[in-house]
N, C-alpha and C. Protein backbone atom coordinates (compact mmCIF):
# COMPACT_ATOMS: atom_id res chain seq x y z
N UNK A 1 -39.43 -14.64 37.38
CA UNK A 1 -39.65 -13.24 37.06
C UNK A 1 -38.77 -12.31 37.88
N UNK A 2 -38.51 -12.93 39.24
CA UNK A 2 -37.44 -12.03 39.77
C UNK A 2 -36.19 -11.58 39.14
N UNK A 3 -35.65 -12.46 37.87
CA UNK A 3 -34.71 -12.29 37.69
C UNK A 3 -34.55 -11.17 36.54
N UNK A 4 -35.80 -11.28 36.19
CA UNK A 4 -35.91 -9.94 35.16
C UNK A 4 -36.19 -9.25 35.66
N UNK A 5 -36.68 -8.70 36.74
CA UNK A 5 -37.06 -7.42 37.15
C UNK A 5 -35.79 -7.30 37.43
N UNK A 6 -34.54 -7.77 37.90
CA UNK A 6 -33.10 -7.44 38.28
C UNK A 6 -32.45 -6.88 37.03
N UNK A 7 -32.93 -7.83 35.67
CA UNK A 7 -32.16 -7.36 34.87
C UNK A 7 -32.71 -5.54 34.45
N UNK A 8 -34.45 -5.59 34.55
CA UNK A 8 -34.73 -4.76 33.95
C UNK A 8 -34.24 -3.27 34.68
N UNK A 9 -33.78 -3.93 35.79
CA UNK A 9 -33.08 -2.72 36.57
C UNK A 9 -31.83 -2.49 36.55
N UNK A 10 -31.16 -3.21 36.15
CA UNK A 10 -29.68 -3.15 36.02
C UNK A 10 -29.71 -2.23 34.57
N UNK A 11 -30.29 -2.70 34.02
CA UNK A 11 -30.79 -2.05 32.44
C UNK A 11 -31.14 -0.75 32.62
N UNK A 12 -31.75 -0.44 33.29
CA UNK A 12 -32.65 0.91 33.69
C UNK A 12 -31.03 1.90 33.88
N UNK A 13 -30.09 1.19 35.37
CA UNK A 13 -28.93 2.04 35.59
C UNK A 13 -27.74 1.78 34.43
N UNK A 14 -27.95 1.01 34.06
CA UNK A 14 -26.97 1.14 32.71
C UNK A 14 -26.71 2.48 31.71
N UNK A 15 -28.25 2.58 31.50
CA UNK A 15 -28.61 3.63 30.52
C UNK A 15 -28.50 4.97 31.13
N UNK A 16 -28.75 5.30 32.29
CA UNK A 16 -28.57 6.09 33.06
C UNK A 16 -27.02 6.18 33.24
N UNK A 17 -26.60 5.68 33.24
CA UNK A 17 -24.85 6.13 33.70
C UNK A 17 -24.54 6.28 32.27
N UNK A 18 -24.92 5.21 31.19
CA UNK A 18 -24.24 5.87 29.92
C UNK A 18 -24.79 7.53 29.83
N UNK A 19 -25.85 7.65 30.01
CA UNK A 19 -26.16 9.71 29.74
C UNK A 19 -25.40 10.51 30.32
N UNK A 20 -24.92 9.81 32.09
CA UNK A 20 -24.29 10.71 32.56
C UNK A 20 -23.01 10.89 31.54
N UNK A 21 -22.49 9.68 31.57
CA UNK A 21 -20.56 9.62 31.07
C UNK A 21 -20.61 10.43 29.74
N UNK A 22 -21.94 10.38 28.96
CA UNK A 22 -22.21 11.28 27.38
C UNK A 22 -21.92 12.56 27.81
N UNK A 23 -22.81 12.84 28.80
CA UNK A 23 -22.78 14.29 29.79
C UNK A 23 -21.63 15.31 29.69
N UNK A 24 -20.65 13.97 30.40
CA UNK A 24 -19.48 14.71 31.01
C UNK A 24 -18.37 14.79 29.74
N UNK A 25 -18.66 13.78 28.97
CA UNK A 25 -17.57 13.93 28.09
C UNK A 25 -18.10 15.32 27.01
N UNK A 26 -19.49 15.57 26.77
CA UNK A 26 -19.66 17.00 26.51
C UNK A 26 -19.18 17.93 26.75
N UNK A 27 -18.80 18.32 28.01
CA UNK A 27 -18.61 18.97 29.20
C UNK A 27 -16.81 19.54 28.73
N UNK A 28 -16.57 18.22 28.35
CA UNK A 28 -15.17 18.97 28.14
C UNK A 28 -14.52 19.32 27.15
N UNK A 29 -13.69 20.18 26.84
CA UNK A 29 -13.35 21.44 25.83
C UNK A 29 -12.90 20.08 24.59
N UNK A 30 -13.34 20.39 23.49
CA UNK A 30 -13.02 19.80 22.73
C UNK A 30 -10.91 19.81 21.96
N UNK A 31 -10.95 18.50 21.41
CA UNK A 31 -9.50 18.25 21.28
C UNK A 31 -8.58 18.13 22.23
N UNK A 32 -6.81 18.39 21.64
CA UNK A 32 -6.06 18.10 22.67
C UNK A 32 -4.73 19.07 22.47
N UNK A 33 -3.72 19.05 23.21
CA UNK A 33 -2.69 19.61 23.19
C UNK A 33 -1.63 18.80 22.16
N UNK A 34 -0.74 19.77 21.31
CA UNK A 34 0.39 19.18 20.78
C UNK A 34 1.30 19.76 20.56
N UNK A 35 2.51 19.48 20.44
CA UNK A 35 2.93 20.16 20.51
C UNK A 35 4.62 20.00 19.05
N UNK A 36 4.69 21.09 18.59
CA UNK A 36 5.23 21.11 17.33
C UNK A 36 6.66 21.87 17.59
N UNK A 37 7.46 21.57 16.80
CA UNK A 37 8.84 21.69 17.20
C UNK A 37 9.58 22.13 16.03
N UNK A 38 9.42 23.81 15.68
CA UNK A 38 10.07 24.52 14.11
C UNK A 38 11.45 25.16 14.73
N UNK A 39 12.36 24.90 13.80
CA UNK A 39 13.54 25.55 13.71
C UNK A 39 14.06 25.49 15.63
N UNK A 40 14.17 24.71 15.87
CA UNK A 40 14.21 24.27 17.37
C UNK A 40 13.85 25.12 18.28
N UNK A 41 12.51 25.47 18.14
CA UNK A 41 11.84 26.23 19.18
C UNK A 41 9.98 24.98 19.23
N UNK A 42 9.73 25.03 20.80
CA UNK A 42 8.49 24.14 20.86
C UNK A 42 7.12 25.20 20.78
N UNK A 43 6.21 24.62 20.20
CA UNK A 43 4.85 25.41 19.73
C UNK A 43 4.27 24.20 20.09
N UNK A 44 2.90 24.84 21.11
CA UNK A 44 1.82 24.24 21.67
C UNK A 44 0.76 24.70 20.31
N UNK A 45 -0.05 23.71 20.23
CA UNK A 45 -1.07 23.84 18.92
C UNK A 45 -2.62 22.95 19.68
N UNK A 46 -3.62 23.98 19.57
CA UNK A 46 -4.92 22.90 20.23
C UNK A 46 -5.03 22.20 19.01
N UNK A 47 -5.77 21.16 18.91
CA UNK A 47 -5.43 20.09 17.71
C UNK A 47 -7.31 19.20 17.71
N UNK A 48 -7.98 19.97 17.11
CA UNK A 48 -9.05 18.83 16.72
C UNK A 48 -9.82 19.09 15.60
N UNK A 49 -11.21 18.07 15.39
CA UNK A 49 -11.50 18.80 14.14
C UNK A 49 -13.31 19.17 14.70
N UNK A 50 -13.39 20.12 12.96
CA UNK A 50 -14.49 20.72 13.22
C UNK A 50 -15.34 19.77 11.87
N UNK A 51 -16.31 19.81 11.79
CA UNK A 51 -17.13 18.93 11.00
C UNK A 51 -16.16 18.19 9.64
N UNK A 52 -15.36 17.52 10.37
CA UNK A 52 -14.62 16.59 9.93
C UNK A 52 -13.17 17.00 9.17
N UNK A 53 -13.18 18.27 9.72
CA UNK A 53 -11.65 18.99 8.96
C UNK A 53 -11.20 19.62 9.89
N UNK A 54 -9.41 18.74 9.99
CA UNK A 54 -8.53 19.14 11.09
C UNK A 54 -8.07 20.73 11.42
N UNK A 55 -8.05 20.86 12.59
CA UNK A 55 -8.13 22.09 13.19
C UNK A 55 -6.85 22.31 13.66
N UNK A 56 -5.67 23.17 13.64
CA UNK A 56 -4.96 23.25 14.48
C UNK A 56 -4.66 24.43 14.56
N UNK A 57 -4.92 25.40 16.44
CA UNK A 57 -5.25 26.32 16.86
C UNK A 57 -3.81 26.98 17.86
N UNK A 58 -3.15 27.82 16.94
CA UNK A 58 -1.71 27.99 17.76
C UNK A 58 -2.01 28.42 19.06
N UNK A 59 -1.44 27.99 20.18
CA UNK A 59 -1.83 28.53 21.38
C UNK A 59 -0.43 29.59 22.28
N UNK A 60 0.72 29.05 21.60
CA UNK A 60 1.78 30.17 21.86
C UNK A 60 3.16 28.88 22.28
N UNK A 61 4.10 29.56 22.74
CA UNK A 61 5.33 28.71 22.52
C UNK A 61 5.11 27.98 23.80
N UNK A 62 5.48 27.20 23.91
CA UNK A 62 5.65 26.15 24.68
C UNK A 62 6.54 26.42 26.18
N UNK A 63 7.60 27.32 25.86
CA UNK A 63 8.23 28.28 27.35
C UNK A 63 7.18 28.83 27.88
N UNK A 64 6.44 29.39 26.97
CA UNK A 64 5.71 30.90 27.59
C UNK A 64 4.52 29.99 28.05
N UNK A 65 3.82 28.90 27.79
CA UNK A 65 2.69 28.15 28.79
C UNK A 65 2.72 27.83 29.95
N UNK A 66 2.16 28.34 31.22
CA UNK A 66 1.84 27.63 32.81
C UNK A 66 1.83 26.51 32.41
N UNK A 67 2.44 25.64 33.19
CA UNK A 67 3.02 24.19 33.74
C UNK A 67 1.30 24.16 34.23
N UNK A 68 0.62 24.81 34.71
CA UNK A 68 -1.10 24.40 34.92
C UNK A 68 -1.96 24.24 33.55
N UNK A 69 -1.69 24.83 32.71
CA UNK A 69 -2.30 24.91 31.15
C UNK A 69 -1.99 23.63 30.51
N UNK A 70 -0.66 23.00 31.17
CA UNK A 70 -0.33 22.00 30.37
C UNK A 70 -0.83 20.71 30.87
N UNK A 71 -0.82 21.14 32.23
CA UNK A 71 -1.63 19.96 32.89
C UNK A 71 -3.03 19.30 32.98
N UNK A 72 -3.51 21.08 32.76
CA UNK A 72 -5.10 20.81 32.32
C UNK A 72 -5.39 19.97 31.30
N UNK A 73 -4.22 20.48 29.87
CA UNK A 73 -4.98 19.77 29.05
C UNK A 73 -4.71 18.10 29.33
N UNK A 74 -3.62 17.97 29.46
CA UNK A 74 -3.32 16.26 30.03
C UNK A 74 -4.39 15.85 30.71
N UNK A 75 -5.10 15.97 31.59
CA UNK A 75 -6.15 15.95 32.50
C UNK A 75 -7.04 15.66 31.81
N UNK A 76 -7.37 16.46 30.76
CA UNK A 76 -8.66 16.49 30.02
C UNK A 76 -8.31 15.12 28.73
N UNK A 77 -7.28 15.44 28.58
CA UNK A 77 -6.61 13.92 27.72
C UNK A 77 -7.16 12.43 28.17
N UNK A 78 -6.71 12.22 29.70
CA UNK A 78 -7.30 11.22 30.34
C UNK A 78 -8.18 11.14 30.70
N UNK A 79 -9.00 12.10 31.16
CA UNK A 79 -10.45 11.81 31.41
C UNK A 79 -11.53 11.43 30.15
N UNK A 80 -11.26 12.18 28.68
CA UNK A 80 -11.80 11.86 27.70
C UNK A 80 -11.58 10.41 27.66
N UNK A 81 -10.44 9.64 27.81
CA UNK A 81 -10.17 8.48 27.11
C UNK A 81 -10.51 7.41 28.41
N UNK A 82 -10.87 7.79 29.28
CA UNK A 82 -11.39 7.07 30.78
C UNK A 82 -12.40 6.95 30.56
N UNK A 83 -13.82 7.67 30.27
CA UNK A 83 -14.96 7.98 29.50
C UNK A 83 -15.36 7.48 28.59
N UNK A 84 -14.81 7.48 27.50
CA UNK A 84 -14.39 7.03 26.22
C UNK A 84 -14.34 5.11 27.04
N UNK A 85 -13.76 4.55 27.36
CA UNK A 85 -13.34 2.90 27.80
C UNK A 85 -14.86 2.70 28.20
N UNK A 86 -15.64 3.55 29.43
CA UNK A 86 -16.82 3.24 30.46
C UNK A 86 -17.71 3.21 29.49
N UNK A 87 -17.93 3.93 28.71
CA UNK A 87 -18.40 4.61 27.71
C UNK A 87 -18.79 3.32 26.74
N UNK A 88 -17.61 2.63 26.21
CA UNK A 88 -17.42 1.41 25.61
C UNK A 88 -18.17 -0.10 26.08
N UNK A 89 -17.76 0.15 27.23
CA UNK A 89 -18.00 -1.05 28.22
C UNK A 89 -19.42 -1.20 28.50
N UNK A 90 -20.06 0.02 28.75
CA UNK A 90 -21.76 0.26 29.13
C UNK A 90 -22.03 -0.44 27.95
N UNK A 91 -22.03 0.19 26.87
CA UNK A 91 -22.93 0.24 25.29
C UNK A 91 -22.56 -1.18 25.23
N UNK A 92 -21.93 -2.39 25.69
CA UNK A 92 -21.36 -3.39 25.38
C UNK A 92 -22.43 -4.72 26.66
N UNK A 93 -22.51 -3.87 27.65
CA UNK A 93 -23.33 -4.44 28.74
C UNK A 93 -25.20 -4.17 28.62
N UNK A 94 -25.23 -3.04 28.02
CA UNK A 94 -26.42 -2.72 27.41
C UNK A 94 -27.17 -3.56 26.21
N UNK A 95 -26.40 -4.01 25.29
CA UNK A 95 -26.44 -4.64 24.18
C UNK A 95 -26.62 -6.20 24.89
N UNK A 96 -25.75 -6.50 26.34
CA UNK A 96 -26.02 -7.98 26.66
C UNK A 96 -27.19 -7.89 27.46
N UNK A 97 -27.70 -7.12 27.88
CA UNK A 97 -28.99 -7.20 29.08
C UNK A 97 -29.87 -6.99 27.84
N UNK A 98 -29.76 -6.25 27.26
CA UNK A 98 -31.40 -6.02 26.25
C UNK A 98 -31.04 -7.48 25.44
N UNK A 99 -30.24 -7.72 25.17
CA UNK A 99 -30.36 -9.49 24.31
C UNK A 99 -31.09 -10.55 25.47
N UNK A 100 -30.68 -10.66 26.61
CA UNK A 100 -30.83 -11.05 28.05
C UNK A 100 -32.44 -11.04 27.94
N UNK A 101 -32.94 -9.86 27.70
CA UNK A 101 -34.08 -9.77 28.16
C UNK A 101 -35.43 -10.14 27.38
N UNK A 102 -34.79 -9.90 26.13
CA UNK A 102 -35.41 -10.72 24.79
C UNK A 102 -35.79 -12.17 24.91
N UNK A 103 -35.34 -12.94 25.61
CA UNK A 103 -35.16 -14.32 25.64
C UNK A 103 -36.51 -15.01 26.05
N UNK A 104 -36.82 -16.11 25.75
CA UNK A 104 -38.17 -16.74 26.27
C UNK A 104 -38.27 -17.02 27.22
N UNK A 105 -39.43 -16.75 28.00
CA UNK A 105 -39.76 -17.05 29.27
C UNK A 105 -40.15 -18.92 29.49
């Protein structure tokens, strides 16, 4: 029985870190940066969708953006998709402890 009370706790923080990582990926501004290239001038465009129809939100030329604006969104690029992997990996470890725990004594 010790070994289920380990699992049932490992289980317990599983689920708990998946809410947080749901949390945080809430947390951050939806979509991403792109950037579009007319008559050889660069245009930054926010780029996502809204109940399933693509969005793209001119944000201004690509000279005229802070080198910080651009970084943010990169930032927010990788952290979504860092999130997004943990994110993966939990729901994948969750699925093996609750099978785990199903099992006959």
């Amino acid at each position: 029985m010790i070994i289920k009370d380990i699992l049932n706790e490992e289980l317990g923080n599983s689920l708990r870190m998946k809410d947080r990582y749901e949390q945080e990926l809430s947390k951050l501004p939806v979509g991403s940066l792109a950037v579009r290239n007319i008559k050889g001038n660069k245009y930054a465009y926010r780029i996502y969708r809204d109940n399933g129809k693509f969005v793209a939100e001119y944000k201004g030329r690509l000279s005229e953006m802070s080198e910080q604006e651009i970084a943010k969104w990169r930032d927010v690029k990788k952290k979504r998709a860092s999130y997004r992997s943990s994110l993966s990996q939990l729901k994948k470890e969750i699925a093996f402890l609750k099978r785990a725990l199903r099992g006959k004594e």
